[in-house]
PDB file of N, CA and C in Angstrom:
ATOM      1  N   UNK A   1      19.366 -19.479  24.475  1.00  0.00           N
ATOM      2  CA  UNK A   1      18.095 -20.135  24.743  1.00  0.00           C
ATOM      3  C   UNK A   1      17.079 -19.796  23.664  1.00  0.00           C
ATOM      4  N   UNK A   2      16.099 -20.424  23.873  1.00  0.00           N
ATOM      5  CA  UNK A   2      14.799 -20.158  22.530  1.00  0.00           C
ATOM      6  C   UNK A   2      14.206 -18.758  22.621  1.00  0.00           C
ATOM      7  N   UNK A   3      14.098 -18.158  23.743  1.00  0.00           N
ATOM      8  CA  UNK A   3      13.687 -17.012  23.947  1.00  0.00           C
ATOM      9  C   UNK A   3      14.797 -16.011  23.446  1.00  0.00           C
ATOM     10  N   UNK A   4      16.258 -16.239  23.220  1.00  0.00           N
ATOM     11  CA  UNK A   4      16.674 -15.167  22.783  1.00  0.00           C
ATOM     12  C   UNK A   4      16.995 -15.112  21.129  1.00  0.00           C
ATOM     13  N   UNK A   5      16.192 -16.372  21.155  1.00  0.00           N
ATOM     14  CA  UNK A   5      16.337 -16.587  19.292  1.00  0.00           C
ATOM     15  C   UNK A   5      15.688 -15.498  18.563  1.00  0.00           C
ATOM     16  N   UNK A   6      14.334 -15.594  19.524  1.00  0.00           N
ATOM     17  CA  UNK A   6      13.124 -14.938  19.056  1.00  0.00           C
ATOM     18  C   UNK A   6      13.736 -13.412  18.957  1.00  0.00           C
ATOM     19  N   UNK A   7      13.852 -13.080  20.117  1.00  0.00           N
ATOM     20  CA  UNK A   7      14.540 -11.918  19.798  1.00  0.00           C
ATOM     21  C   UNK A   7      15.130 -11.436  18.721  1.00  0.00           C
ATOM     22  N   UNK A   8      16.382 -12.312  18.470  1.00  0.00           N
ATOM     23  CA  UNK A   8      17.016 -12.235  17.234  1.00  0.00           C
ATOM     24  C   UNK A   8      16.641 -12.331  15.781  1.00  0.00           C
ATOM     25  N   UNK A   9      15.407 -12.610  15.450  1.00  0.00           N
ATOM     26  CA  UNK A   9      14.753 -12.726  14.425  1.00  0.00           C
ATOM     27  C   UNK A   9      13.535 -11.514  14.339  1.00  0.00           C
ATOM     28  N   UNK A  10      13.424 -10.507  15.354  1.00  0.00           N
ATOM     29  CA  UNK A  10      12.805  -9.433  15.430  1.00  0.00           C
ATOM     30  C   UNK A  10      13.428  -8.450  15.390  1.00  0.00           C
ATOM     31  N   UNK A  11      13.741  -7.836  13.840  1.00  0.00           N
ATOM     32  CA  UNK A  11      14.534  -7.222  13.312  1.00  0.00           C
ATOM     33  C   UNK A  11      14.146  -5.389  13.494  1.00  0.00           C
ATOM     34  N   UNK A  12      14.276  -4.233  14.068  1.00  0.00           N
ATOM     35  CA  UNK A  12      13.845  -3.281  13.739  1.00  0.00           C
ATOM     36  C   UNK A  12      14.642  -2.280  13.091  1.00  0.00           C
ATOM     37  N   UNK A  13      13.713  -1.809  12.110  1.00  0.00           N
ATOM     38  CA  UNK A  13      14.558  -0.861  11.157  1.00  0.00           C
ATOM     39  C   UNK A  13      14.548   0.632  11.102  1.00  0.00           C
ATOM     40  N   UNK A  14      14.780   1.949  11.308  1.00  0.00           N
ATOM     41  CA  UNK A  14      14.423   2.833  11.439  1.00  0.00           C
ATOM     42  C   UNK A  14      14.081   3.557  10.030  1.00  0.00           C
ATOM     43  N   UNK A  15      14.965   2.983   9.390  1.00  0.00           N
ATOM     44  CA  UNK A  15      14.748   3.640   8.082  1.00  0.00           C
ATOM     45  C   UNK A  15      13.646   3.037   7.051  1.00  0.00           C
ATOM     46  N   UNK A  16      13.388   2.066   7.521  1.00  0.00           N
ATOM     47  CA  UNK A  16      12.290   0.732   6.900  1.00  0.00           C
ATOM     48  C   UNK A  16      11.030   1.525   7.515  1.00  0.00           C
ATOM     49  N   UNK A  17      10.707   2.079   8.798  1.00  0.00           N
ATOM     50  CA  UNK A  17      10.033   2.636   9.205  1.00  0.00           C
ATOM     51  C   UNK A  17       9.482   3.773   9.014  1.00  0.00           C
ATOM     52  N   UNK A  18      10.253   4.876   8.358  1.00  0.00           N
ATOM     53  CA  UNK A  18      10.264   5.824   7.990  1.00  0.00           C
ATOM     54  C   UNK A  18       9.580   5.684   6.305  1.00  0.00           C
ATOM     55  N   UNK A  19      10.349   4.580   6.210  1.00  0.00           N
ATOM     56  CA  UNK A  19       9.705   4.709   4.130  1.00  0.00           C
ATOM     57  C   UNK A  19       8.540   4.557   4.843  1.00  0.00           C
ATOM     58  N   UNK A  20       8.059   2.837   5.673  1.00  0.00           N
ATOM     59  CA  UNK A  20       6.227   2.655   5.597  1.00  0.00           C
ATOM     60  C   UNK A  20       5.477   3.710   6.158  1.00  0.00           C
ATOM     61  N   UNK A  21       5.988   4.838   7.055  1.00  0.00           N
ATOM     62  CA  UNK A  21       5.228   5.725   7.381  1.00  0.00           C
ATOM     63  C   UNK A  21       4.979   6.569   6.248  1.00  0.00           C
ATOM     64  N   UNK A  22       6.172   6.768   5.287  1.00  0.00           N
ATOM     65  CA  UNK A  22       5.924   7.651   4.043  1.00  0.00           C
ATOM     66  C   UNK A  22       5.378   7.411   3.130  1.00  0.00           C
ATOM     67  N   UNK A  23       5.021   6.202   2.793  1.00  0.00           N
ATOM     68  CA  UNK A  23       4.268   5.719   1.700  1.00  0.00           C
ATOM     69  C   UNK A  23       2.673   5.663   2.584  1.00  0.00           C
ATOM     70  N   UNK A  24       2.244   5.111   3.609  1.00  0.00           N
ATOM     71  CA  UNK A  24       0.932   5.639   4.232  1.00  0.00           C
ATOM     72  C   UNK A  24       0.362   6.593   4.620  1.00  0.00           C
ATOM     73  N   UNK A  25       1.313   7.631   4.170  1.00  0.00           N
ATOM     74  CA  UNK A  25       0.394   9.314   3.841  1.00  0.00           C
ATOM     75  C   UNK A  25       0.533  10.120   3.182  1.00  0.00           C
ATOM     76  N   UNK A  26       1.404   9.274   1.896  1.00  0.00           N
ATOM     77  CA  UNK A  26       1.147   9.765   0.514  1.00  0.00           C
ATOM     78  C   UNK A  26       1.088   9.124  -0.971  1.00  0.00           C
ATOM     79  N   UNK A  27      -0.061   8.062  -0.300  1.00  0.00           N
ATOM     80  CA  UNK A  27      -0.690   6.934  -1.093  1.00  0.00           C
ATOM     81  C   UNK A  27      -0.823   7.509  -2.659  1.00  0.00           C
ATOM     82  N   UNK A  28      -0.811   9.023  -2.629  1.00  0.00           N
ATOM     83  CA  UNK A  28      -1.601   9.163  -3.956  1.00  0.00           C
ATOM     84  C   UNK A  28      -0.513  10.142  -4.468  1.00  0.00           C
ATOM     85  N   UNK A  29       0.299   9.356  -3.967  1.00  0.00           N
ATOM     86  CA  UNK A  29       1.620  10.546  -4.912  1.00  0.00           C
ATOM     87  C   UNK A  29       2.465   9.361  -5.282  1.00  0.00           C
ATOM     88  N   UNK A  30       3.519  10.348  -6.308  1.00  0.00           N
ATOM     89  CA  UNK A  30       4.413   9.248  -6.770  1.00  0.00           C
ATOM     90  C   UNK A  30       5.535   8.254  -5.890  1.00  0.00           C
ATOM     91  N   UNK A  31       5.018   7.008  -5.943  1.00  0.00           N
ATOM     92  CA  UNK A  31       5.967   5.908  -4.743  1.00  0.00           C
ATOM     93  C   UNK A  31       6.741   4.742  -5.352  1.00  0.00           C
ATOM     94  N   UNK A  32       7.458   5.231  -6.852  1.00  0.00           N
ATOM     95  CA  UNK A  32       7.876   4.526  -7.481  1.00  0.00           C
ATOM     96  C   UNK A  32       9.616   4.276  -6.817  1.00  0.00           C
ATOM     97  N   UNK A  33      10.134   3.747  -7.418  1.00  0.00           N
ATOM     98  CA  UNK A  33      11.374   3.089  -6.337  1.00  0.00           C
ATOM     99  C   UNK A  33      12.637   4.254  -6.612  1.00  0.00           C
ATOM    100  N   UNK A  34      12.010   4.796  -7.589  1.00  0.00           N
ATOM    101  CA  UNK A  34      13.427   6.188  -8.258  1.00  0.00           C
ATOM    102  C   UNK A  34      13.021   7.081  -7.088  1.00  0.00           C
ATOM    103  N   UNK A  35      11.644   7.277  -6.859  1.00  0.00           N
ATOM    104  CA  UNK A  35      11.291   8.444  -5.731  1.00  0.00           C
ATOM    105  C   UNK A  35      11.706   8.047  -4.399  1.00  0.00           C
ATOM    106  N   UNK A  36      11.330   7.042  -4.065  1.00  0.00           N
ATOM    107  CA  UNK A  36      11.771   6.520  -2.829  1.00  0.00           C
ATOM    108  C   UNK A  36      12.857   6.099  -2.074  1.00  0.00           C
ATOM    109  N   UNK A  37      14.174   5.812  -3.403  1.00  0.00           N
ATOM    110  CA  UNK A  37      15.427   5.364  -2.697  1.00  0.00           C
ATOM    111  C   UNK A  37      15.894   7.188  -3.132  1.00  0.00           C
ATOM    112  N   UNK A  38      15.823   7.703  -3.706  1.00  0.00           N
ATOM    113  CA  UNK A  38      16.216   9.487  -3.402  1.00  0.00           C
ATOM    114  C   UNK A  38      16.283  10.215  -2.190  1.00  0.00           C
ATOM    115  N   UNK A  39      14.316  10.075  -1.941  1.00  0.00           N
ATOM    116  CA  UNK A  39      13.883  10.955  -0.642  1.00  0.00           C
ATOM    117  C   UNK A  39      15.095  10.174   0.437  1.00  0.00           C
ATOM    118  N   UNK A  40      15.005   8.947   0.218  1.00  0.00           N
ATOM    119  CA  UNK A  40      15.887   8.153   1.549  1.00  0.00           C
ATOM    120  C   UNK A  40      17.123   8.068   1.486  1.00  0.00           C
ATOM    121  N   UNK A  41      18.051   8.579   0.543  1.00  0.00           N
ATOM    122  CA  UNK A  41      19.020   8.917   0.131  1.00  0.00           C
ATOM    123  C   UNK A  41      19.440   7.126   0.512  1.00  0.00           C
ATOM    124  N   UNK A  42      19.112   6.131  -0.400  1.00  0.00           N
ATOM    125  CA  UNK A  42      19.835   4.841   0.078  1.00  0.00           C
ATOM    126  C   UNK A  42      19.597   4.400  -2.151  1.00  0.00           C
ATOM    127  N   UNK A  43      20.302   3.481  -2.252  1.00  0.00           N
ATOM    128  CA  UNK A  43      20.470   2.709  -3.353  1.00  0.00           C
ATOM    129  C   UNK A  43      19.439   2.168  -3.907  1.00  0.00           C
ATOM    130  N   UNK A  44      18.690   2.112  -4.742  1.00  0.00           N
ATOM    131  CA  UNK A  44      17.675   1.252  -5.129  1.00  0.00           C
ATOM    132  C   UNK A  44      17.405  -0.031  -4.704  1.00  0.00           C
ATOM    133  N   UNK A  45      18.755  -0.716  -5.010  1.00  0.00           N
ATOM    134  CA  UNK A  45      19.126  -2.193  -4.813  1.00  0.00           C
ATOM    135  C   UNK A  45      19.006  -2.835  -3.012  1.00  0.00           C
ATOM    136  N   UNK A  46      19.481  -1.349  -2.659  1.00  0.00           N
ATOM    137  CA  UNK A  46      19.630  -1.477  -1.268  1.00  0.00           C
ATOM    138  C   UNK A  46      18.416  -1.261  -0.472  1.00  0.00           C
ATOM    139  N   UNK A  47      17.334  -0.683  -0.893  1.00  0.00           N
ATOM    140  CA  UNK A  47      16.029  -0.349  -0.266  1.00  0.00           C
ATOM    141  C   UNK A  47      15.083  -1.674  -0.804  1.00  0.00           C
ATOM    142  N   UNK A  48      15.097  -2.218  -2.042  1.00  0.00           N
ATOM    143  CA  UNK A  48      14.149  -3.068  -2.524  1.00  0.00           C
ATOM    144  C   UNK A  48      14.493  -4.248  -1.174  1.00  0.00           C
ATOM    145  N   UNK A  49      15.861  -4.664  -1.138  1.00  0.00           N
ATOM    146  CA  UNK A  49      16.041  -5.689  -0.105  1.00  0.00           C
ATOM    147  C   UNK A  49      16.034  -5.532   1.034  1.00  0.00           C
ATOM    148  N   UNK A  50      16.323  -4.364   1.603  1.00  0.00           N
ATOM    149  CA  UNK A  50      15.858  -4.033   3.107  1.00  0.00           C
ATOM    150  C   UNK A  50      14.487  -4.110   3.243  1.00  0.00           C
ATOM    151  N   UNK A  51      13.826  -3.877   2.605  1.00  0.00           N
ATOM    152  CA  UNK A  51      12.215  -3.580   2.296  1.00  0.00           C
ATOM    153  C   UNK A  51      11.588  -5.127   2.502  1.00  0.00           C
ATOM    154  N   UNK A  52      12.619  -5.840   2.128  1.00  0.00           N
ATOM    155  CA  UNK A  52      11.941  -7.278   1.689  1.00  0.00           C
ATOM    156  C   UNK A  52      12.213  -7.788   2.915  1.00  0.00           C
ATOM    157  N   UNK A  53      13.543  -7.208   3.304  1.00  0.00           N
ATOM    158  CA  UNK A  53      13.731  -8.467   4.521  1.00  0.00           C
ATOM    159  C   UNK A  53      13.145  -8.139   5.935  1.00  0.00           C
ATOM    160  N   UNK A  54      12.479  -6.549   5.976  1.00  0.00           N
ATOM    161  CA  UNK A  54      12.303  -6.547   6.842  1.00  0.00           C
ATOM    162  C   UNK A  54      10.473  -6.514   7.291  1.00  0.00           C
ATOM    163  N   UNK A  55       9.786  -6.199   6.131  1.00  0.00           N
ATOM    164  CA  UNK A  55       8.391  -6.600   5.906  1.00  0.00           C
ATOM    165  C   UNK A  55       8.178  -7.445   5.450  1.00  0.00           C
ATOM    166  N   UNK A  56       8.727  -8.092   4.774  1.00  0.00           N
ATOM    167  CA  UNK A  56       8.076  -9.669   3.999  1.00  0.00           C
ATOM    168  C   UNK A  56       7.754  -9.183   2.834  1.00  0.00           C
ATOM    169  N   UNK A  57       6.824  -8.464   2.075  1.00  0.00           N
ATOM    170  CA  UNK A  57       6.712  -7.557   0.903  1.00  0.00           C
ATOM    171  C   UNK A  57       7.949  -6.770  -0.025  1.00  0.00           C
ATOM    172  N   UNK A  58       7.344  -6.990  -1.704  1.00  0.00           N
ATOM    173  CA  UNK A  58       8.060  -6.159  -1.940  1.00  0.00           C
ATOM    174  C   UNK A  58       7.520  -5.201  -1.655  1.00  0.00           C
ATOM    175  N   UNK A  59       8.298  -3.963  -2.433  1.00  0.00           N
ATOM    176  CA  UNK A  59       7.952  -2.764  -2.076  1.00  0.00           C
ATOM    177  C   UNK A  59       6.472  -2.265  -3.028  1.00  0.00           C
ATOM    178  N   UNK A  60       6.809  -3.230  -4.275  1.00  0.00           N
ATOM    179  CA  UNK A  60       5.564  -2.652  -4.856  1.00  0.00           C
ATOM    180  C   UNK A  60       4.203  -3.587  -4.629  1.00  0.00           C
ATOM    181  N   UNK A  61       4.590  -4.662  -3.968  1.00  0.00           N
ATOM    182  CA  UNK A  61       3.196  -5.203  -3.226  1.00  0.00           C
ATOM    183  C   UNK A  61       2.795  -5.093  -2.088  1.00  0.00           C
ATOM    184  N   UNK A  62       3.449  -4.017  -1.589  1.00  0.00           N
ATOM    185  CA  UNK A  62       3.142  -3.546  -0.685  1.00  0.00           C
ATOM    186  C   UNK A  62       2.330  -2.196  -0.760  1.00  0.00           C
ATOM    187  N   UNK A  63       2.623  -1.001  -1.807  1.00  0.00           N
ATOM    188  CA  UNK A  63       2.417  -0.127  -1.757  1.00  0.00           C
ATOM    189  C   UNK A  63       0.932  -0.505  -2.990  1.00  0.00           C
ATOM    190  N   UNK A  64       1.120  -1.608  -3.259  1.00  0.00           N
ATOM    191  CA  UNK A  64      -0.046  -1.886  -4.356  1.00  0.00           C
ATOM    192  C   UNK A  64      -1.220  -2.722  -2.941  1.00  0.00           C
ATOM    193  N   UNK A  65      -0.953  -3.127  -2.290  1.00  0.00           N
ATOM    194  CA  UNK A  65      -1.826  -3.578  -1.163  1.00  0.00           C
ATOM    195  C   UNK A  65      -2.659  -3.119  -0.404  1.00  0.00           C
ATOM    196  N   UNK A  66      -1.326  -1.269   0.212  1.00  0.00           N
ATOM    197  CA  UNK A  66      -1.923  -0.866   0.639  1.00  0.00           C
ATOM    198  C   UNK A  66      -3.158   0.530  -0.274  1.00  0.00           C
ATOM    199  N   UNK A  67      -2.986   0.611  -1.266  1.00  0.00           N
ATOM    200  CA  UNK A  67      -3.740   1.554  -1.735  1.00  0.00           C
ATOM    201  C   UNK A  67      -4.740   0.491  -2.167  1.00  0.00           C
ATOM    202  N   UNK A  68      -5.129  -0.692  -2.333  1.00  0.00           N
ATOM    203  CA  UNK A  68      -6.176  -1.324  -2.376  1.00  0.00           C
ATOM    204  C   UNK A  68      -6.965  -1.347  -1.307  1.00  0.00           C
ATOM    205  N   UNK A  69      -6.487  -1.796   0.300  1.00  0.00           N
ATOM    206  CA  UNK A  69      -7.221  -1.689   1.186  1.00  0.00           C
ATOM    207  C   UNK A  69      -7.616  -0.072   1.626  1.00  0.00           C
ATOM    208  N   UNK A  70      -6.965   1.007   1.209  1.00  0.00           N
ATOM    209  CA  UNK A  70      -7.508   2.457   1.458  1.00  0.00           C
ATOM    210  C   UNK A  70      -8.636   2.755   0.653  1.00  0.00           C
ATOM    211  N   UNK A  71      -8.638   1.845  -0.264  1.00  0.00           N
ATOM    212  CA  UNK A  71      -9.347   2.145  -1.241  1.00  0.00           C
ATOM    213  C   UNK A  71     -10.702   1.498  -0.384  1.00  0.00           C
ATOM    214  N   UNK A  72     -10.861   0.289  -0.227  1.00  0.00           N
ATOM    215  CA  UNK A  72     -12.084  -0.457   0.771  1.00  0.00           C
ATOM    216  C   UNK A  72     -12.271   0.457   1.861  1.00  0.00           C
ATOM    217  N   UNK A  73     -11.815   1.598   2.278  1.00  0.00           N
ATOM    218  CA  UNK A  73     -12.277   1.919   3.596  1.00  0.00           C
ATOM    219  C   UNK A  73     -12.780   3.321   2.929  1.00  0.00           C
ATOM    220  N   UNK A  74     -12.033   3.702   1.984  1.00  0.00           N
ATOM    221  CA  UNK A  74     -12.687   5.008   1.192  1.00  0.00           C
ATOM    222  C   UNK A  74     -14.118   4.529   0.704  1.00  0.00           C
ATOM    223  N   UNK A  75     -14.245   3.533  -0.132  1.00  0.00           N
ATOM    224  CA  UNK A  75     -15.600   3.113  -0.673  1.00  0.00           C
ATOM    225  C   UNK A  75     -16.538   2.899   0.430  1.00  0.00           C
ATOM    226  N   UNK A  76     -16.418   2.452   1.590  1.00  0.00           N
ATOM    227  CA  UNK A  76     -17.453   1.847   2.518  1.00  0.00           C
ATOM    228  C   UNK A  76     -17.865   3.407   3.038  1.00  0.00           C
ATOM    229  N   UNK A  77     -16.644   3.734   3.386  1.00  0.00           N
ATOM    230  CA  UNK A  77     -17.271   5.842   4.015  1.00  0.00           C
ATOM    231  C   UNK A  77     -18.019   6.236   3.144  1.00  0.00           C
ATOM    232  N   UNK A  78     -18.380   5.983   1.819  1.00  0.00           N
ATOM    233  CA  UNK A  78     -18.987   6.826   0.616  1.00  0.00           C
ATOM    234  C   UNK A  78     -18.358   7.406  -0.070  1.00  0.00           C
ATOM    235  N   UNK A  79     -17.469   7.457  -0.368  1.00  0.00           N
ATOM    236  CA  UNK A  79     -16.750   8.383  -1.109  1.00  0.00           C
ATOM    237  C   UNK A  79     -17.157   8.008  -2.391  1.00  0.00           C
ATOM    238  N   UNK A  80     -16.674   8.898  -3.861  1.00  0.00           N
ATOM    239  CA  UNK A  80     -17.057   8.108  -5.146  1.00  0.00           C
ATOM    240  C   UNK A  80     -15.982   7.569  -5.330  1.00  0.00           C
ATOM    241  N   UNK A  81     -15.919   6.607  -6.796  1.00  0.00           N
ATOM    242  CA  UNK A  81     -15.190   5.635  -6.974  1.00  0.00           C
ATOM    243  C   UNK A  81     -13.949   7.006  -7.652  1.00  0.00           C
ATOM    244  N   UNK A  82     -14.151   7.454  -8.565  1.00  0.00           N
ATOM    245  CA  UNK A  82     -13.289   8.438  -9.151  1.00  0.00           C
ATOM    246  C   UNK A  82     -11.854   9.292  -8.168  1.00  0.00           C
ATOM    247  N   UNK A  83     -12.632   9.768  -7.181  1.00  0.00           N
ATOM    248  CA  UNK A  83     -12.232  10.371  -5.959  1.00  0.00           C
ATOM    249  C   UNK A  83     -11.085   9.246  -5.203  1.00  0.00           C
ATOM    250  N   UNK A  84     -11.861   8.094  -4.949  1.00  0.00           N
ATOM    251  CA  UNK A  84     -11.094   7.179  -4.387  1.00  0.00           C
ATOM    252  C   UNK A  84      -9.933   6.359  -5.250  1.00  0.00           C
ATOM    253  N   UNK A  85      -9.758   6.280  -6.150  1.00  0.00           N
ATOM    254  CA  UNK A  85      -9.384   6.083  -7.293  1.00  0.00           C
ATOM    255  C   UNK A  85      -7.710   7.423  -7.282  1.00  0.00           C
ATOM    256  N   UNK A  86      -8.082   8.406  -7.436  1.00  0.00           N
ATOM    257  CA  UNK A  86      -7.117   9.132  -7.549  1.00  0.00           C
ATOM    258  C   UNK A  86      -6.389   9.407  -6.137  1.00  0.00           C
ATOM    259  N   UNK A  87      -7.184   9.599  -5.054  1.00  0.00           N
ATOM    260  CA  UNK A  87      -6.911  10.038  -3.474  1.00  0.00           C
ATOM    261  C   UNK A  87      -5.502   8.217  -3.049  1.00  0.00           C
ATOM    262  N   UNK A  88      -6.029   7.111  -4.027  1.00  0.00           N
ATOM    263  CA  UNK A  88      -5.439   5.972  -3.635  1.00  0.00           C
ATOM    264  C   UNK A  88      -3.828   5.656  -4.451  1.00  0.00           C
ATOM    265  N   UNK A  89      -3.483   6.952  -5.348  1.00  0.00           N
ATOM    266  CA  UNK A  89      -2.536   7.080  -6.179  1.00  0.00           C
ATOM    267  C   UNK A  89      -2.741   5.446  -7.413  1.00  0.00           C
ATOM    268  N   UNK A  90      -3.492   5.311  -7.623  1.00  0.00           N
ATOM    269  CA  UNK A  90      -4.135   4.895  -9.426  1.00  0.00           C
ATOM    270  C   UNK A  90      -4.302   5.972 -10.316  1.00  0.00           C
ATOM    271  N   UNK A  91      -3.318   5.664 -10.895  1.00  0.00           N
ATOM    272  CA  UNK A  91      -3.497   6.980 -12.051  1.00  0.00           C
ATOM    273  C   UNK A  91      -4.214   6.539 -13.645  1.00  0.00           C
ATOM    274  N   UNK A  92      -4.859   5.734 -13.371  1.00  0.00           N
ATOM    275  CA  UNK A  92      -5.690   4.826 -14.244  1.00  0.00           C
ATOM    276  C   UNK A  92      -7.092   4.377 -14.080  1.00  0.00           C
ATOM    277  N   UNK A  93      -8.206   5.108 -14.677  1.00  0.00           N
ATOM    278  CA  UNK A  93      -8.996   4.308 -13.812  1.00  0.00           C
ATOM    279  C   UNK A  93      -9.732   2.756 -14.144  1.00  0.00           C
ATOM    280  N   UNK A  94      -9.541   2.584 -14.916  1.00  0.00           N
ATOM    281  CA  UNK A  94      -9.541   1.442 -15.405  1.00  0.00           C
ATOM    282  C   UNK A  94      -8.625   0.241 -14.568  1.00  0.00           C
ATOM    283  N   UNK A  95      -7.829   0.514 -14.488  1.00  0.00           N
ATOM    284  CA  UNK A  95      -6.556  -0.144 -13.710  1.00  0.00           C
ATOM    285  C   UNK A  95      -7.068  -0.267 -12.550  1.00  0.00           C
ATOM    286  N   UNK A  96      -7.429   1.042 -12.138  1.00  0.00           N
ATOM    287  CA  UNK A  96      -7.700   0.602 -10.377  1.00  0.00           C
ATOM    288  C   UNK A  96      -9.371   0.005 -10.792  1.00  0.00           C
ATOM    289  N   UNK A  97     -10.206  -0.121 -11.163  1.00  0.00           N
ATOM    290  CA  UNK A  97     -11.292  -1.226 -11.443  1.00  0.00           C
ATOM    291  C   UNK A  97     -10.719  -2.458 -11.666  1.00  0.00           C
ATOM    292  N   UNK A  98      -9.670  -3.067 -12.713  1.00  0.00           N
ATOM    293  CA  UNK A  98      -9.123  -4.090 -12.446  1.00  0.00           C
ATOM    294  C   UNK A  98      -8.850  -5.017 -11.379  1.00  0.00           C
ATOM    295  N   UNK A  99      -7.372  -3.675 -11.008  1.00  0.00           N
ATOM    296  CA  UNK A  99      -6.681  -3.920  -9.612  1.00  0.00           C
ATOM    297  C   UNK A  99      -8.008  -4.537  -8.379  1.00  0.00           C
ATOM    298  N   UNK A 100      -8.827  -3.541  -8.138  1.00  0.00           N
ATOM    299  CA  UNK A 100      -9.571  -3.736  -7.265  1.00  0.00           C
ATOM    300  C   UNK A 100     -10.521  -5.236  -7.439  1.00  0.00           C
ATOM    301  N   UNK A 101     -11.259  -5.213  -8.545  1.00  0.00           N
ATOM    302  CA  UNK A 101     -12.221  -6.829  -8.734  1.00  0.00           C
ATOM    303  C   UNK A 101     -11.341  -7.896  -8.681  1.00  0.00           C
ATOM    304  N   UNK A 102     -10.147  -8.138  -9.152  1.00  0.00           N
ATOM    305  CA  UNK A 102      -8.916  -8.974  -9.089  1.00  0.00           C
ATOM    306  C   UNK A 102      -8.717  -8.900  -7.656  1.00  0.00           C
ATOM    307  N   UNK A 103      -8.550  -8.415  -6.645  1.00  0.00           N
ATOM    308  CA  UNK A 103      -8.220  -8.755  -5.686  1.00  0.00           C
ATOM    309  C   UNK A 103      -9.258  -8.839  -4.691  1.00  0.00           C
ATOM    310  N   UNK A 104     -10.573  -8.134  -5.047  1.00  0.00           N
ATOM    311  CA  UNK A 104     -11.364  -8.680  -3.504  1.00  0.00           C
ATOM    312  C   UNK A 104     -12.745  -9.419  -4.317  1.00  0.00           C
ATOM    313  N   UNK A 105     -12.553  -9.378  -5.951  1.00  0.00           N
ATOM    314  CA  UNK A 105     -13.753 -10.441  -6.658  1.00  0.00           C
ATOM    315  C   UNK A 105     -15.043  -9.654  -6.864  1.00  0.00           C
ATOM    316  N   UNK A 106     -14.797  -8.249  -6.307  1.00  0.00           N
ATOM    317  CA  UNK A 106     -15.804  -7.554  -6.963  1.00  0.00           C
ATOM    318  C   UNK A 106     -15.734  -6.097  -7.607  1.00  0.00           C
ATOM    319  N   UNK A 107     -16.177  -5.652  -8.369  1.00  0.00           N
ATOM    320  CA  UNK A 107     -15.996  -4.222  -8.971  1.00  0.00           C
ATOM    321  C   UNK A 107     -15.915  -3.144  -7.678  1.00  0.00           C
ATOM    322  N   UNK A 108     -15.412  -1.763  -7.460  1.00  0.00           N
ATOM    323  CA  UNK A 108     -15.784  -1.485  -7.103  1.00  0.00           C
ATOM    324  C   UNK A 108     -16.982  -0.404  -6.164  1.00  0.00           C
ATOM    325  N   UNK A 109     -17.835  -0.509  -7.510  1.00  0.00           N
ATOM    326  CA  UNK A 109     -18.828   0.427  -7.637  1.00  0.00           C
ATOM    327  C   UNK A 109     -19.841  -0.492  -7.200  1.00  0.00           C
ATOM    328  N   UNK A 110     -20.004  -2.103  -7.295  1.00  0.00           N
ATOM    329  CA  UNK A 110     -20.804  -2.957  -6.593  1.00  0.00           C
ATOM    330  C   UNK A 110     -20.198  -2.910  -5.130  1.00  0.00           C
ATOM    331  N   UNK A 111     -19.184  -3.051  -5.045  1.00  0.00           N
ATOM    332  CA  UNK A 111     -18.503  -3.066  -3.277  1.00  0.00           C
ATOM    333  C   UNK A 111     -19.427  -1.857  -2.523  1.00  0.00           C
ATOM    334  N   UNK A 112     -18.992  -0.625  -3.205  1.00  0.00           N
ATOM    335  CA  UNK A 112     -19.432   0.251  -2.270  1.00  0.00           C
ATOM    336  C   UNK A 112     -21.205   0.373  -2.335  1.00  0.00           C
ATOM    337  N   UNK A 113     -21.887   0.132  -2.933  1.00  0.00           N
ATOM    338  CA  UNK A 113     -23.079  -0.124  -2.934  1.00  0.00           C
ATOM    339  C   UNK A 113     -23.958  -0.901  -2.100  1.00  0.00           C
ATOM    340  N   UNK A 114     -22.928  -1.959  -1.674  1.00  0.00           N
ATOM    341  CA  UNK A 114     -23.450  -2.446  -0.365  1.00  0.00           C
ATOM    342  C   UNK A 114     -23.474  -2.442   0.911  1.00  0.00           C
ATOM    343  N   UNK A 115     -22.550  -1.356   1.297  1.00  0.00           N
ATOM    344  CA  UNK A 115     -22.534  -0.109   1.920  1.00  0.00           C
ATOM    345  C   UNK A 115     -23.608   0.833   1.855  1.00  0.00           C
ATOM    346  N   UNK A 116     -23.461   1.883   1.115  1.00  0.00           N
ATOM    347  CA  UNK A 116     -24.274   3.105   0.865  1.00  0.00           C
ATOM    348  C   UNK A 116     -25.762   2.902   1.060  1.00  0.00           C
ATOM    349  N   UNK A 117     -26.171   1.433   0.689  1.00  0.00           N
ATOM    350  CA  UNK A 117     -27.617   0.995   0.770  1.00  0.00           C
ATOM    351  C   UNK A 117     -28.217   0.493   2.279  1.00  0.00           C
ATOM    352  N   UNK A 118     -27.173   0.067   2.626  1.00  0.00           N
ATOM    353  CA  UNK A 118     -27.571  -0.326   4.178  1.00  0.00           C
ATOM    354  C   UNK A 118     -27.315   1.085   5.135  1.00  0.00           C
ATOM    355  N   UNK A 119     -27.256   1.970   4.681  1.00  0.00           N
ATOM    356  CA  UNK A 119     -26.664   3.470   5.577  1.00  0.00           C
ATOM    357  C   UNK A 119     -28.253   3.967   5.168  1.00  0.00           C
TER     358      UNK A 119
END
């Protein structure tokens, strides 16, 4: 029936689970795909596509996504940009100024400013 389709297309992964918990609390360490199919003792080849099929994301737009949006919740708390910048694993800061105006259209030393001023 249609109801057990659904089912069947709600895939859960334990080990898929385990990377996204590991990459969301150690945003600012190294989460490159050599580190990550190691710690998980699985194949490179074999984690990029589990990764894909079971979040929709790759792995590195994912882990590039989420240190952008940590980064928006670091800037709005006050934090400085430098701080947030390194705490978000950008090891560039230039890059993460890029990264960041490229994806939400503004710098983000203007972002957090409109914050800090209304506080």
């Amino acid at each position: 029936t249609h109801i057990d389709d659904i089912q069947e297309d709600i895939i859960f992964d334990d080990k898929i689970n385990d990377i996204l918990h590991y990459i969301n609390y150690h945003l600012n360490e190294d989460l490159s795909l050599e580190t990550l199919s190691s710690r998980f003792y699985t194949s490179k080849y074999h984690l990029l596509r589990q990764f894909k099929k079971h979040t929709g994301y790759t792995l590195h737009n994912y882990i590039h996504q989420k240190r952008l949006m940590t980064a928006k919740k670091l800037l709005r708390d006050g934090n400085r940009i430098l701080k947030v910048c390194q705490e978000c694993g950008f090891n560039d800061y230039s890059n993460f100024i890029r990264s960041f105006s490229r994806a939400f259209g503004i710098p983000p030393k203007k972002y957090a400013r409109q914050f800090n001023e209304k506080c």
